[in-house]
Protein backbone atom coordinates (compact mmCIF):
# COMPACT_ATOMS: atom_id res chain seq x y z
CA UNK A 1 -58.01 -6.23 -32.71
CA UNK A 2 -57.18 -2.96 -31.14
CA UNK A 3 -53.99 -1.39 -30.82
CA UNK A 4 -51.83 1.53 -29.51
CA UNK A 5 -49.65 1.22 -32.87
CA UNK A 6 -49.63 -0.64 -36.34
CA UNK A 7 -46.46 -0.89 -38.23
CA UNK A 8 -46.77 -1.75 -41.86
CA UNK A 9 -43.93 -3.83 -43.13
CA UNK A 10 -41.36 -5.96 -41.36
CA UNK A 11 -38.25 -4.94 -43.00
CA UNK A 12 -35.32 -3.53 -40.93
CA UNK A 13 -37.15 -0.37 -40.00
CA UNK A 14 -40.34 -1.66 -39.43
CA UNK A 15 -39.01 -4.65 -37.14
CA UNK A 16 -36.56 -2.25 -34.88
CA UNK A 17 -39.52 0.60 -34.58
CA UNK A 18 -41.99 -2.63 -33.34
CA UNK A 19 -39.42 -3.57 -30.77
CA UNK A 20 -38.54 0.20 -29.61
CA UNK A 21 -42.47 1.18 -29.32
CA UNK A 22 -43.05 -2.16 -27.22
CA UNK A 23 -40.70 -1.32 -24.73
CA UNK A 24 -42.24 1.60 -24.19
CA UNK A 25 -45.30 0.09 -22.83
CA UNK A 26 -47.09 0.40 -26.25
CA UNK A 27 -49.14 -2.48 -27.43
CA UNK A 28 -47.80 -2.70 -30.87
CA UNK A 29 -48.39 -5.10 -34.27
CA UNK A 30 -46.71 -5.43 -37.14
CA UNK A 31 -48.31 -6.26 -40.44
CA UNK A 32 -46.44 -7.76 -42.96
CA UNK A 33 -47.79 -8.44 -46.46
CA UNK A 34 -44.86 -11.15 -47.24
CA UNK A 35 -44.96 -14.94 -45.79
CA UNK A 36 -41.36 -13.43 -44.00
CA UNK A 37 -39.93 -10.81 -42.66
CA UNK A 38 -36.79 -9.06 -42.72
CA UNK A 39 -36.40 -11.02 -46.44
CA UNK A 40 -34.03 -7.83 -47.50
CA UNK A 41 -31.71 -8.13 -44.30
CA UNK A 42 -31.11 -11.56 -45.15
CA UNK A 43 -29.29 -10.83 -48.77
CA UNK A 44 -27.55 -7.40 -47.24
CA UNK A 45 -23.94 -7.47 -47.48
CA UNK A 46 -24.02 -11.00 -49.32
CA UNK A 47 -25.87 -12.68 -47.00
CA UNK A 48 -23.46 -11.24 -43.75
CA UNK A 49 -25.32 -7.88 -43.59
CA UNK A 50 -23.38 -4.76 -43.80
CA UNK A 51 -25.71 -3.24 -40.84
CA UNK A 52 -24.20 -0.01 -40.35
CA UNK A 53 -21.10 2.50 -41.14
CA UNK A 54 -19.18 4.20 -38.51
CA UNK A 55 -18.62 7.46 -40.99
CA UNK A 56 -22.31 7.99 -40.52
CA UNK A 57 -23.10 11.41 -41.24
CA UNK A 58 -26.00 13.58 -43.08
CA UNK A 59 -23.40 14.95 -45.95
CA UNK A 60 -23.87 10.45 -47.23
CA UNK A 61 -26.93 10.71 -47.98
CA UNK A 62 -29.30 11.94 -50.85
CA UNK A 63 -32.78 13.70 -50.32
CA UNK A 64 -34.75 16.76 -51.38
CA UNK A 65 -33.91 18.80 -48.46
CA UNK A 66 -30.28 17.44 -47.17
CA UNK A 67 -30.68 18.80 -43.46
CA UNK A 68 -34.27 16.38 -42.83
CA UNK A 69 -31.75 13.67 -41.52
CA UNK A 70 -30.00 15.26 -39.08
CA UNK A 71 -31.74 15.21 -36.14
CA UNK A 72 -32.89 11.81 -36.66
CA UNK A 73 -29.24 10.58 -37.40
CA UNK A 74 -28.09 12.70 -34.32
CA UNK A 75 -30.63 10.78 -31.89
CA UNK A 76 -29.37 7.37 -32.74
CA UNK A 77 -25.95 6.76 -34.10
CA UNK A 78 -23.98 4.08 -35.33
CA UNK A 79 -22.55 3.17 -31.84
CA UNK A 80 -25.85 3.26 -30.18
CA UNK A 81 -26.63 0.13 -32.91
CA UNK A 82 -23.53 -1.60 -31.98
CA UNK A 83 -24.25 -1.60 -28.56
CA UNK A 84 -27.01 -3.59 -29.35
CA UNK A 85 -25.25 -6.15 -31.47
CA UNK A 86 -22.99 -6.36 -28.66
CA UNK A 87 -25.77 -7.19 -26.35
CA UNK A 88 -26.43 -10.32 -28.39
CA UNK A 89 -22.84 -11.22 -28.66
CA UNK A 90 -22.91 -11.13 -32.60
CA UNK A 91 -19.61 -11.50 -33.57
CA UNK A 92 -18.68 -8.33 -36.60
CA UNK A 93 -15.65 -7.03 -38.12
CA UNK A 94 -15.21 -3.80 -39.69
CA UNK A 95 -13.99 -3.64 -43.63
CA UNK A 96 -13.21 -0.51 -45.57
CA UNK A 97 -14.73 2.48 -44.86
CA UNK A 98 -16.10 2.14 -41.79
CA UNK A 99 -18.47 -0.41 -43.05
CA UNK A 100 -19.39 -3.05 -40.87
CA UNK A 101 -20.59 -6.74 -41.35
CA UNK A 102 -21.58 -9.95 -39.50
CA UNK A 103 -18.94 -12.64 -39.30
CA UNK A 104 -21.14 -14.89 -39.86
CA UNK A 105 -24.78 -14.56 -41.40
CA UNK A 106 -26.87 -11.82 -41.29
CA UNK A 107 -29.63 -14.07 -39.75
CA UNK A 108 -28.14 -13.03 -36.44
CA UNK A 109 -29.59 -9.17 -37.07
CA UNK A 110 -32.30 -10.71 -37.85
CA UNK A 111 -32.55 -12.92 -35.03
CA UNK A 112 -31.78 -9.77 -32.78
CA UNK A 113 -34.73 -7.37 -33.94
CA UNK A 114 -37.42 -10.42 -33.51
CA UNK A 115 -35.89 -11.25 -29.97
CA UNK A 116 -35.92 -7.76 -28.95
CA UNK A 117 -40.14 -7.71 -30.46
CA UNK A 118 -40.54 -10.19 -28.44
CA UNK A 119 -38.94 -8.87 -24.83
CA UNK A 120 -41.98 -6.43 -24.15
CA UNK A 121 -44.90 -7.60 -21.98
CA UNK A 122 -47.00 -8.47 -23.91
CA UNK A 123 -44.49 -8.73 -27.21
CA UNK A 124 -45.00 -7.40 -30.61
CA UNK A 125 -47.68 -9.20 -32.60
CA UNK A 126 -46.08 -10.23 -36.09
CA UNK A 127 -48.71 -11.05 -38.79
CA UNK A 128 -47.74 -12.23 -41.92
CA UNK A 129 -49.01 -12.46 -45.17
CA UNK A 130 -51.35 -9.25 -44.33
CA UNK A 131 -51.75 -8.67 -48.07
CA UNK A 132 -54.63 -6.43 -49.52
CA UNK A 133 -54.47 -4.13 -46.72
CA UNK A 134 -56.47 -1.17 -46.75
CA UNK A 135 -56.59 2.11 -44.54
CA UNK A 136 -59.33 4.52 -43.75
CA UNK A 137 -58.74 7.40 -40.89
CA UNK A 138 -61.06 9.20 -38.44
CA UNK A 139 -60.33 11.38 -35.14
CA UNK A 140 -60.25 8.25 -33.44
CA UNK A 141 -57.36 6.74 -35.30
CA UNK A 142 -56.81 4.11 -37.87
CA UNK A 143 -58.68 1.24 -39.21
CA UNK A 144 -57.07 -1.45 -41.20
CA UNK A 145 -58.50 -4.25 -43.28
CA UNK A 146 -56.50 -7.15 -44.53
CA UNK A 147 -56.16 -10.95 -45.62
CA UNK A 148 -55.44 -11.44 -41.80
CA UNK A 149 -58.78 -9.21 -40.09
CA UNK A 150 -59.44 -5.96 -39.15
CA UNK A 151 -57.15 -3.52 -36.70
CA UNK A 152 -57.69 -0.46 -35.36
CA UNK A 153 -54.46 2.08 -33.74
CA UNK A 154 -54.02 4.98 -32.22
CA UNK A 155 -51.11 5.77 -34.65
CA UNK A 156 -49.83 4.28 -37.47
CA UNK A 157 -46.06 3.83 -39.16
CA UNK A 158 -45.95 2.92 -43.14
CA UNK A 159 -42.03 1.03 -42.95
CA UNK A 160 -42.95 -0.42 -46.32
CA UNK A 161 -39.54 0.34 -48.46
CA UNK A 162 -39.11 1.15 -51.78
CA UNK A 163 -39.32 -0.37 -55.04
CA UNK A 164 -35.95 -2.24 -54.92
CA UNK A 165 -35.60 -5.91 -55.83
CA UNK A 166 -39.25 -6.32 -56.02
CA UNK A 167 -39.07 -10.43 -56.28
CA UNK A 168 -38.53 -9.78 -52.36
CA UNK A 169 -42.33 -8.10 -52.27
CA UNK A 170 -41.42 -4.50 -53.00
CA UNK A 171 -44.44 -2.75 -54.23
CA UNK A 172 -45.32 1.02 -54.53
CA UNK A 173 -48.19 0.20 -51.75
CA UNK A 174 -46.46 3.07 -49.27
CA UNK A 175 -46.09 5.62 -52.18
CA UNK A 176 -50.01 4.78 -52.44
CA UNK A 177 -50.46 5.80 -48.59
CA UNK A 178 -49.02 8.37 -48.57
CA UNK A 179 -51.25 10.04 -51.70
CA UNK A 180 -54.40 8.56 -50.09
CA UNK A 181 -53.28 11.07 -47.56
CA UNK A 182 -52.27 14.33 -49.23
CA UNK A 183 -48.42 13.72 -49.16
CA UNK A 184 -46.26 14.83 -51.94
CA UNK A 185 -43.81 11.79 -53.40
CA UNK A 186 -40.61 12.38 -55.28
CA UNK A 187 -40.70 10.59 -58.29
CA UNK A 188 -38.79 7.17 -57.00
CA UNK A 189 -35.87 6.06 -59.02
CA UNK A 190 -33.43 3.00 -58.68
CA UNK A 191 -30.15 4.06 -57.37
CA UNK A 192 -26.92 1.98 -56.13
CA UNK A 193 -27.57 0.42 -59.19
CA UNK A 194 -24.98 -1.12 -61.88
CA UNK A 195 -24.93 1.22 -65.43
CA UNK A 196 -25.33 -0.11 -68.98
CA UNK A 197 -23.67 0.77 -71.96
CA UNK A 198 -24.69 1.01 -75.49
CA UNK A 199 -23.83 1.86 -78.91
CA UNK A 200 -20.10 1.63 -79.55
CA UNK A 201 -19.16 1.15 -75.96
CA UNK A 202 -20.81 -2.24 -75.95
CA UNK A 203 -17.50 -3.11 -76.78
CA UNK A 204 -16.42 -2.46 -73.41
CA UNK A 205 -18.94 -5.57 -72.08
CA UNK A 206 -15.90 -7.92 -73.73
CA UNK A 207 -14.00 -7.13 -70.81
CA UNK A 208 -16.67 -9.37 -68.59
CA UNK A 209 -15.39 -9.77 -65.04
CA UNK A 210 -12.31 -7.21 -64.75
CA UNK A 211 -12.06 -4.76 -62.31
CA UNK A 212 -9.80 -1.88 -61.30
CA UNK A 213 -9.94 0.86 -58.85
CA UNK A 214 -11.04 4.29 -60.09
CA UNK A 215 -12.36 7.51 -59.54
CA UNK A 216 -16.00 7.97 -60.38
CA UNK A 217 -17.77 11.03 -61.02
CA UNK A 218 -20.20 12.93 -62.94
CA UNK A 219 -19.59 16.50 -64.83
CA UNK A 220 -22.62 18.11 -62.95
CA UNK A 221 -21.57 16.98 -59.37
CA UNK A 222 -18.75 17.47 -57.13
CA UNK A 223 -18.94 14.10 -55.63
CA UNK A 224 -16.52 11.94 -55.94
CA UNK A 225 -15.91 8.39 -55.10
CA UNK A 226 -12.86 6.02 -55.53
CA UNK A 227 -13.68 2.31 -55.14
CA UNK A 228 -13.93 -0.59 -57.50
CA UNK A 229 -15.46 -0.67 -60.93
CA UNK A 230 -16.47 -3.80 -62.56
CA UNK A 231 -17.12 -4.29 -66.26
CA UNK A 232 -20.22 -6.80 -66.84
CA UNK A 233 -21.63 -8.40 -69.84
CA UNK A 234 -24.14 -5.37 -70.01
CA UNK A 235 -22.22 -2.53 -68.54
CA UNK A 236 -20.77 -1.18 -65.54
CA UNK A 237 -21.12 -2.31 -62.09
CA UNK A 238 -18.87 -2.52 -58.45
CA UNK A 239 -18.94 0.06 -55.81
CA UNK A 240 -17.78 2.75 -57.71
CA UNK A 241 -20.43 2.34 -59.98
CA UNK A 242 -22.96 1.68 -57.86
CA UNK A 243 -22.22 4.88 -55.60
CA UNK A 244 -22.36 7.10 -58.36
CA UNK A 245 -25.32 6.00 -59.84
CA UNK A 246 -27.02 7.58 -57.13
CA UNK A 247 -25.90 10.65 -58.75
CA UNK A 248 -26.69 10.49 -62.39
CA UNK A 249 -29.16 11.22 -64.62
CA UNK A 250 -29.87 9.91 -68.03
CA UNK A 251 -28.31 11.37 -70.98
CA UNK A 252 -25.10 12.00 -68.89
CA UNK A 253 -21.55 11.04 -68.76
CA UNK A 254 -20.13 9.22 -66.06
CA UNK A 255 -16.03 10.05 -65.56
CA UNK A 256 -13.49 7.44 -64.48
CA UNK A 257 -10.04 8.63 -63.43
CA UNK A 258 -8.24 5.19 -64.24
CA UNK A 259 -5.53 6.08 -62.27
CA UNK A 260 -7.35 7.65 -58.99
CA UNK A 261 -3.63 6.89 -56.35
CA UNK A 262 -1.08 8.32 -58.90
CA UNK A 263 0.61 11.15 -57.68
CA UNK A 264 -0.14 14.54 -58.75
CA UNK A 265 3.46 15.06 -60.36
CA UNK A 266 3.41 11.54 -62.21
CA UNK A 267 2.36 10.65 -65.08
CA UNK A 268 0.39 7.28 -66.00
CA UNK A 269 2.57 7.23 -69.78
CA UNK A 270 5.39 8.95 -68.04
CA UNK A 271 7.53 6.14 -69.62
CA UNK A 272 6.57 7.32 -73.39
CA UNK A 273 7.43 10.79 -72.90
CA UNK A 274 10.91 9.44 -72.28
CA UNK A 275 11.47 6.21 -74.24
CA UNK A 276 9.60 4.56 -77.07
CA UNK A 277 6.79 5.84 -78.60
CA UNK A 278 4.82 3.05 -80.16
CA UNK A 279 1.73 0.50 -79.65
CA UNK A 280 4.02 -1.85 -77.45
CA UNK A 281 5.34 0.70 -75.36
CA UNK A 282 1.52 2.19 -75.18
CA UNK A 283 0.63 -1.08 -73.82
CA UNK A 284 3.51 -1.93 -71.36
CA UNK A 285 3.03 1.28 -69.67
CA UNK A 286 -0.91 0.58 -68.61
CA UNK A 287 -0.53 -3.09 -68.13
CA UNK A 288 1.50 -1.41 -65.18
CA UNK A 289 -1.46 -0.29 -63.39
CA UNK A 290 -4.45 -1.76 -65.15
CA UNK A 291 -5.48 -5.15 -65.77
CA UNK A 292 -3.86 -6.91 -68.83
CA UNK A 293 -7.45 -7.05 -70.60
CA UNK A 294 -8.39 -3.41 -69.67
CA UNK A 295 -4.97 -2.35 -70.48
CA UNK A 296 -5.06 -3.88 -74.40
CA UNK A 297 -8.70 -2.85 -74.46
CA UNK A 298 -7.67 0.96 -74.00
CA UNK A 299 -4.57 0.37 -75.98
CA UNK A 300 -6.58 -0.86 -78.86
CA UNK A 301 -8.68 2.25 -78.36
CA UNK A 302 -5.91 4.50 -78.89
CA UNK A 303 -4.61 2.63 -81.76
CA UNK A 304 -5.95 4.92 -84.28
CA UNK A 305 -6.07 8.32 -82.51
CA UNK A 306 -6.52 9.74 -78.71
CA UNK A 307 -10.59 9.91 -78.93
CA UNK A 308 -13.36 8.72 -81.49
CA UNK A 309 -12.99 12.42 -82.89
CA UNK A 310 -9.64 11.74 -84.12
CA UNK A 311 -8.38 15.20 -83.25
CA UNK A 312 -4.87 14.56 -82.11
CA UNK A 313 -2.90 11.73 -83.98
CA UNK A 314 0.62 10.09 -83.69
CA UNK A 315 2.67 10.02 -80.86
CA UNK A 316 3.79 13.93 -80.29
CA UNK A 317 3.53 15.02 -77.25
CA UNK A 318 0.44 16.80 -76.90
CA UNK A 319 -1.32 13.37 -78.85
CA UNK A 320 0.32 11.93 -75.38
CA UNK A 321 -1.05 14.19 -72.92
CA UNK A 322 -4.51 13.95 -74.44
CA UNK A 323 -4.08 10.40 -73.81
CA UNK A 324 -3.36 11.14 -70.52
CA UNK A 325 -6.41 13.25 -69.65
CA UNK A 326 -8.39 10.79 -71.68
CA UNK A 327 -6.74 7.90 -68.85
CA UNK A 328 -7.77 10.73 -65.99
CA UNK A 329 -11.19 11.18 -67.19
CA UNK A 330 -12.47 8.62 -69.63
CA UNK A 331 -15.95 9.33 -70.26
CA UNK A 332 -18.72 6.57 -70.58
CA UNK A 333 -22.23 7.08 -71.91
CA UNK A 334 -25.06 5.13 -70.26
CA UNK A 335 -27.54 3.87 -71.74
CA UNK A 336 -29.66 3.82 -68.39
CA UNK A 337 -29.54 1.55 -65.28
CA UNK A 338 -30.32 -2.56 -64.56
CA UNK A 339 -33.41 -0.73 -62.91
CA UNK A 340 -35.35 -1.54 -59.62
CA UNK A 341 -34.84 -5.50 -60.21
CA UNK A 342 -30.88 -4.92 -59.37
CA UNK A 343 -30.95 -1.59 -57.38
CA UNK A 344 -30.25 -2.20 -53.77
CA UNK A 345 -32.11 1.14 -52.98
CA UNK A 346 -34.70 3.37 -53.76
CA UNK A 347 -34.18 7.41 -54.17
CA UNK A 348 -36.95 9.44 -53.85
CA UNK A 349 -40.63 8.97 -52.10
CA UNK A 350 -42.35 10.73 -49.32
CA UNK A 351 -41.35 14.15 -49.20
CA UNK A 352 -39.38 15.20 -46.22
CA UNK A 353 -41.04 18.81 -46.46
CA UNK A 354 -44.44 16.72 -45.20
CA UNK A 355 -42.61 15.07 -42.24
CA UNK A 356 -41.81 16.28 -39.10
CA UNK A 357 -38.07 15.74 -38.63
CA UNK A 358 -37.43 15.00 -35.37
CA UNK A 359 -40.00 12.65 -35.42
CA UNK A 360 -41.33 11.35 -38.70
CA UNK A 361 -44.62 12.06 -38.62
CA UNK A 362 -46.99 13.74 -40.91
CA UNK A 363 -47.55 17.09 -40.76
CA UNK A 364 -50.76 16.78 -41.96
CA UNK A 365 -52.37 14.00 -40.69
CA UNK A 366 -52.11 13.05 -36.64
CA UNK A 367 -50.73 9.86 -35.58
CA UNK A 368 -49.03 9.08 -39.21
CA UNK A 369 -45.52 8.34 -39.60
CA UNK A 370 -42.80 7.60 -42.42
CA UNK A 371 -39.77 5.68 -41.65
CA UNK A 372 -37.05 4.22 -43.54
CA UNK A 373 -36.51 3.47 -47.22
CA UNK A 374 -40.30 5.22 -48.39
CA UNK A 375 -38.97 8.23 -47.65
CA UNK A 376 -36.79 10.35 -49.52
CA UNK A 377 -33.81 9.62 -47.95
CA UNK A 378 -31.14 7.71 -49.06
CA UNK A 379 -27.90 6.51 -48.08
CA UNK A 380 -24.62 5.87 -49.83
CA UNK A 381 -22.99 2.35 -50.14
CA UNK A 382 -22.09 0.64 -46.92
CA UNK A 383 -24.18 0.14 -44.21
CA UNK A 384 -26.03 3.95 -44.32
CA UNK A 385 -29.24 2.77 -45.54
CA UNK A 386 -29.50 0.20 -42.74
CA UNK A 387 -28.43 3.07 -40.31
CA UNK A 388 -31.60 5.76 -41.62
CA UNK A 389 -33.40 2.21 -40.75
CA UNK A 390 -32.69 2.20 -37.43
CA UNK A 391 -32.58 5.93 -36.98
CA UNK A 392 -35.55 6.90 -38.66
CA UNK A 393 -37.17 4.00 -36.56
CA UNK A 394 -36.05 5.17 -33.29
CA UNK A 395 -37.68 8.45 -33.87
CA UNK A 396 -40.65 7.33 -34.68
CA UNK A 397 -40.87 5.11 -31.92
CA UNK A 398 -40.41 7.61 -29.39
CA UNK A 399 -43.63 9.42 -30.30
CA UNK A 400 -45.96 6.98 -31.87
């Protein structure tokens, strides 16, 4: 079966690059290794698919060389998507942060990149369960063997994702590729990924289920992000968490401000500098910004002295204002990360130095391209990964 293109993988980039190509007059088919595609769309956004952020910009996301995304994300932006959605009459709301969600269920993205494979004349061809696939090259093109036959193209895209949430399929198969080719891979790593703790801050998995807004960072990066955190029965998890995961690296600290909205001349114990000075007191004055449960949990930390060093005892006031800096900054020691089974991305992969930008193809090798979450490029929390999807996809498309 001959033709013009081959897309491997019928995720979010794969599916919208089919549908692009086609409507360009190019006779495309998209192999799919899975029994179903689009299986990661479907649990986006808890099932209503956060499918893109209006604060799109290249400074969100993560990659060797920060500029590769720029042209790409410049060529097709958020409201170029919406557009679309709006086309199908898919009903969306925006929540914080410019991220934005189905009302419903994320079927209907779905639902909208297989109708628009299927407007071309004649539509995409989607093959599934095209497992054991195998590539060879030659100045003619590409020749693939599979479960399902054997294809030949003109060019060929590898949309095959990362290693994230692999009981949805993900495999290292596009990593693979791109080596059988020559291509340089960053070492991939899960990211947007909850945090566990160990050694004495296993204590802090008691507090199962609470949450509080905070400030999360990391000493070595400048990055900053103030969301929800969300203490779990192995560590840390919530948006917060999840964001800045993308940014640390084992044998770190991770910094929580647990009082990101106070203002700069308040205090978060203002109350003991100027009244009691006791446990009580200690704990009255977070329970009024902190969960009860956190709040006893840090009290009960203090009990003794302001850190497990014991410097600074009592209740003087410098014991208090370590306190407070502790409360601005409390540092938490990983353990590592819930790993690819509970990452929602993947950093890392094909390296953008052996792409061309503009268009995602190989430097190397003619009529091969890289799109979406196998390359290094990745997105922050909230819709940015789904938008290098479409982006990445777009650009492709125009020159396969």
């Amino acid at each position: 079966m001959k033709y013009d293109t081959i897309i491997l993988g019928a995720g979010a980039a794969g599916l919208f690059c089919a549908a692009t190509a086609a409507q360009r007059n190019r006779r495309v088919a998209v192999l799919e290794h899975g029994p179903l595609p689009g299986r990661k769309i479907l649990i986006s956004g808890g099932g209503r698919c956060n499918f893109t952020n209006l604060n799109t910009s290249p400074d969100r996301f993560l990659s060797q060389n920060p500029h590769f995304a720029k042209s790409a994300l410049a060529l097709y932006t958020p409201h170029h998507f919406l557009e679309l959605v709006h086309r199908y009459n898919i009903p969306w709301h925006e929540k914080t942060l410019g991220q934005l969600f189905c009302d419903h269920s994320a079927h209907a993205i779905l639902d909208m990149l297989l109708a628009e494979c299927s407007r071309s004349a004649p539509p995409v061809d989607l093959i599934y369960d095209a497992h054991s696939i195998r590539v060879e090259h030659d100045s003619s093109g590409f020749r693939i063997e599979c479960a399902k036959g054997h294809f030949t193209s003109e060019t060929l895209v590898i949309a095959t994702g990362g290693l994230s949430i692999p009981t949805l399929g993900a495999t290292s198969f596009g990593y693979d590729l791109a080596r059988q080719f020559g291509l340089n891979i960053i070492p991939p790593r899960p990211v947007l990924v909850p945090l566990t703790l160990g050694g004495n801050e296993t204590s802090w998995t008691g507090l199962s289920g609470v949450s509080t807004t905070v400030r999360a960072s990391t000493p070595g990066c400048k990055t900053t992000f103030i969301e929800k955190a969300l203490f779990t029965h192995r560590g840390l998890s919530g948006p917060a968490i999840l964001q800045i995961s993308s940014y640390w690296k084992p044998g770190e600290s991770i910094l929580l401000d647990f009082a990101p909205d106070l203002p700069k001349n308040k205090r978060l114990l203002d109350q003991l500098f100027t009244g009691r000075r006791d446990q009580p007191a200690l704990q009255k004055a977070l329970r009024d910004y902190l969960p009860t449960r956190l709040a006893d949990h840090i009290a009960n930390q203090f009990s003794d002295a302001i850190s497990i060093k014991g410097q600074i005892k009592g209740w003087t006031n410098p014991a208090l204002e370590a306190r407070e800096r502790s409360l601005r900054k409390w540092a938490f020691h990983p353990s590592g990360t819930e790993g690819f089974q509970k990452a929602e991305v993947t950093a890392g992969g094909i390296d953008t130095a052996a792409l061309n930008s503009r268009t995602m193809e190989a430097k190397s090798v003619h009529g091969l391209f890289f799109i979406g979450e196998v390359v290094d490029v990745t997105g922050h929390l909230g819709g940015y990964n789904f938008q290098w999807a479409w982006a990445s996809a777009v650009a492709a498309a125009r020159s396969v």
